[in-house]
Protein backbone atom coordinates (compact mmCIF):
# COMPACT_ATOMS: atom_id res chain seq x y z
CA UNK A 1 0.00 0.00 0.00
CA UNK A 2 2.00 3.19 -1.64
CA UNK A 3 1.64 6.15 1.40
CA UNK A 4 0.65 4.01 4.26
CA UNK A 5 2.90 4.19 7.65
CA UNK A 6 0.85 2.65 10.19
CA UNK A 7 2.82 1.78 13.48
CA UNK A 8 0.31 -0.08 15.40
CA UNK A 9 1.70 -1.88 18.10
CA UNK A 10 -0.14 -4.42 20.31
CA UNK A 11 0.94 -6.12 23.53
CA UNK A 12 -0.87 -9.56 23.09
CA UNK A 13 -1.01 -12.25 25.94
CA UNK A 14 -2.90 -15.59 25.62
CA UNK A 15 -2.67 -18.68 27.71
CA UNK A 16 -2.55 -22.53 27.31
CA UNK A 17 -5.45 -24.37 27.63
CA UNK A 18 -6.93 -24.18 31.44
CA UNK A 19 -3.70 -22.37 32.05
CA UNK A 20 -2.08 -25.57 32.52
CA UNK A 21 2.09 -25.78 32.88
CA UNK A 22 2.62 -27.22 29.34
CA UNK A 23 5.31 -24.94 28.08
CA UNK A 24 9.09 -26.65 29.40
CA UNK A 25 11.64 -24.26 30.33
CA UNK A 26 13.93 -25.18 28.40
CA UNK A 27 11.48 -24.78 25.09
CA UNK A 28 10.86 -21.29 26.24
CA UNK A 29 13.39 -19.35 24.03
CA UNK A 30 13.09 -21.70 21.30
CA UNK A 31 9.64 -20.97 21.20
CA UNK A 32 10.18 -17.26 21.41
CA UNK A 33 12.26 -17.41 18.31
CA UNK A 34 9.78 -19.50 16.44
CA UNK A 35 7.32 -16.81 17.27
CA UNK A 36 9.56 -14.50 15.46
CA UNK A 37 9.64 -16.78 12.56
CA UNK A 38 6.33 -17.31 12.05
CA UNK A 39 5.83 -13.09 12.33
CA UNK A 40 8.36 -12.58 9.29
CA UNK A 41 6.50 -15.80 7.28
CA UNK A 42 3.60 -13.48 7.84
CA UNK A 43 4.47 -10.11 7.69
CA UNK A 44 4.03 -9.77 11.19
CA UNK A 45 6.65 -7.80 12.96
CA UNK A 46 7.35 -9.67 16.40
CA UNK A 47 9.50 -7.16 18.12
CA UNK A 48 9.77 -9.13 21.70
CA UNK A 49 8.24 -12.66 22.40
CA UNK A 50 8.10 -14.66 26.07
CA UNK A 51 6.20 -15.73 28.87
CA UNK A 52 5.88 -18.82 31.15
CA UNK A 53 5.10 -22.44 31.75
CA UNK A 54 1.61 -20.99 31.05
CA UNK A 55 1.07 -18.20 28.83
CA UNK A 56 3.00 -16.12 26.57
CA UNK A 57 3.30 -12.42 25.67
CA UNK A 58 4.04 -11.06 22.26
CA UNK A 59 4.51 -7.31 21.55
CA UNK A 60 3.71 -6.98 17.58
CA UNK A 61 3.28 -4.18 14.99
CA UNK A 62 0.50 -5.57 13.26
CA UNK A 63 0.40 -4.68 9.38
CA UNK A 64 -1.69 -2.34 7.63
CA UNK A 65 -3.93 -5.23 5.95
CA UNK A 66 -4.49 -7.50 8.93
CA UNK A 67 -6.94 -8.01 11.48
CA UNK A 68 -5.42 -8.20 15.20
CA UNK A 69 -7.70 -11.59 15.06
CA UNK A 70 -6.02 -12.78 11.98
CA UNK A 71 -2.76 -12.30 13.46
CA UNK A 72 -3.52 -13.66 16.29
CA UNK A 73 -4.25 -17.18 14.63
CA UNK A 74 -1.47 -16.87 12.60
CA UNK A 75 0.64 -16.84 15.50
CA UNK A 76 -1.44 -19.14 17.97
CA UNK A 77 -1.95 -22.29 15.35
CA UNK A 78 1.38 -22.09 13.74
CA UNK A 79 3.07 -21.70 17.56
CA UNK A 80 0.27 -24.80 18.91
CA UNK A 81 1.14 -27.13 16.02
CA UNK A 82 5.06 -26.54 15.93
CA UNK A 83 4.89 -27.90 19.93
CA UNK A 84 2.82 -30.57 18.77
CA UNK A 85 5.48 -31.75 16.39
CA UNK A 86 7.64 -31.78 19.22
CA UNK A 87 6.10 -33.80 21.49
CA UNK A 88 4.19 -31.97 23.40
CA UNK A 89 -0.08 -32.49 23.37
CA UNK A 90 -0.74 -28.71 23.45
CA UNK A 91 -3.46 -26.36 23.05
CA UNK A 92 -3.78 -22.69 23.49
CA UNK A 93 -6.89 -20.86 24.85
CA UNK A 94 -9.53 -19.97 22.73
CA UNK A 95 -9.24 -16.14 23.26
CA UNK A 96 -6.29 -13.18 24.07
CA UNK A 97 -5.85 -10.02 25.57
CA UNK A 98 -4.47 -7.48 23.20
CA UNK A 99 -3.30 -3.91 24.51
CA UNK A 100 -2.78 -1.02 22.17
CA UNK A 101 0.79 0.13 23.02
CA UNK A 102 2.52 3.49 22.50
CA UNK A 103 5.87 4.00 20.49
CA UNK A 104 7.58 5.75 23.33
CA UNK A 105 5.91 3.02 26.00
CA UNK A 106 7.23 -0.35 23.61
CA UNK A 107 10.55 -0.46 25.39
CA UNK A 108 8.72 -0.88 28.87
CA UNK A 109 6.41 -3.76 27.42
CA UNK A 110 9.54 -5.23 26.14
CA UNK A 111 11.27 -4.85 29.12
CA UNK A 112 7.71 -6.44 31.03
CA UNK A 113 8.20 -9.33 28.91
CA UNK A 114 11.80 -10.31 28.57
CA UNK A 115 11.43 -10.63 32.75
CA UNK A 116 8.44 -12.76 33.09
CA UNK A 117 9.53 -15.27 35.07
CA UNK A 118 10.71 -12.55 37.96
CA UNK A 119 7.37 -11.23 37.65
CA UNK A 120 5.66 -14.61 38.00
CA UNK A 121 7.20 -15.15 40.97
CA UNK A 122 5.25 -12.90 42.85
CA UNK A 123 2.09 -12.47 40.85
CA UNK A 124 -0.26 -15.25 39.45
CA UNK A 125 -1.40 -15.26 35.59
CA UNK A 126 -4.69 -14.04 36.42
CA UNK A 127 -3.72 -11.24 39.03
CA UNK A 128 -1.97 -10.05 35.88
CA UNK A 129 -4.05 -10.64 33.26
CA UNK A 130 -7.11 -8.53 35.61
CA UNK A 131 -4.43 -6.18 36.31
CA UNK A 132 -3.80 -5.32 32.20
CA UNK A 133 -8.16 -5.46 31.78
CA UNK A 134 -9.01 -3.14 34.60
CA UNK A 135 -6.00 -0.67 33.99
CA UNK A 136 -6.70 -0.40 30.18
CA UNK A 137 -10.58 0.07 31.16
CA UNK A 138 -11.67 -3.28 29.64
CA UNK A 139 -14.64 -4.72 30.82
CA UNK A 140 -14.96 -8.36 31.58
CA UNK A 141 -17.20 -11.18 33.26
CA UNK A 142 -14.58 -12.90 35.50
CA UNK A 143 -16.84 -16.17 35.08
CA UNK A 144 -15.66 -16.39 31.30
CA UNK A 145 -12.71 -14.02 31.61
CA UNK A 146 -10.07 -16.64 30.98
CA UNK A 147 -11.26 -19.05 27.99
């Protein structure tokens, strides 16, 4: 598209499937990277992947002609069957957060997801994941607020 500069960037965070530990530690960083990798396959700019044993977080610029769902399959199925093929009987939840995030805020969210596991130490999955819904003013029902 000649004369379009979009530079949307979205903090995305979804979880496995009942938020169960299925994600190995030492798969963590490999899957990180193959996030990136399936971003570039898809014209999705992954500037900073990670997350737990539970849930990941992805800070992307999504693309001028995609739909923040569309990406968000992309990512999710490609991610869901490449740990399949290695072993692993994974699923992700059905749904996602996504958080608009601001150019001069991305190195924060970046810096918020590279140290995950610190932060998990102290806070659960779903403290967080409320925390990021009631501070951007989303409105939930906590009964189906985490697929």
């Amino acid at each position: 598209m000649a004369h379009t500069y979009p530079n949307v960037l979205i903090h995305c965070i979804f979880s496995t499937k009942q938020r169960r530990d299925l994600i190995p530690k030492a798969l963590r960083e490999k899957l990180s990277m193959y996030f990136v990798g399936i971003g570039k396959s898809h014209d999705i700019r992954v500037l900073c992947a990670g997350g737990t044993a539970n849930h990941a977080h992805l800070l992307i610029v999504l693309p001028a002609t995609m739909t923040l769902a569309k990406a968000m399959q992309v990512l999710k199925a490609n991610s869901s069957r490449w740990l399949g093929e290695h072993g692993f009987d994974f699923a992700w939840q059905e749904g996602y957060g996504a958080f608009s995030v601001s150019a001069s805020n991305a190195e924060a969210v970046k810096r918020y997801i590279e140290h995950q596991p610190e932060h998990h130490a102290k806070h659960s999955f779903e403290d967080e994941f409320v925390s990021l819904l009631r501070k951007s003013g989303v409105s939930y029902d906590p009964e189906f607020g985490f697929g």
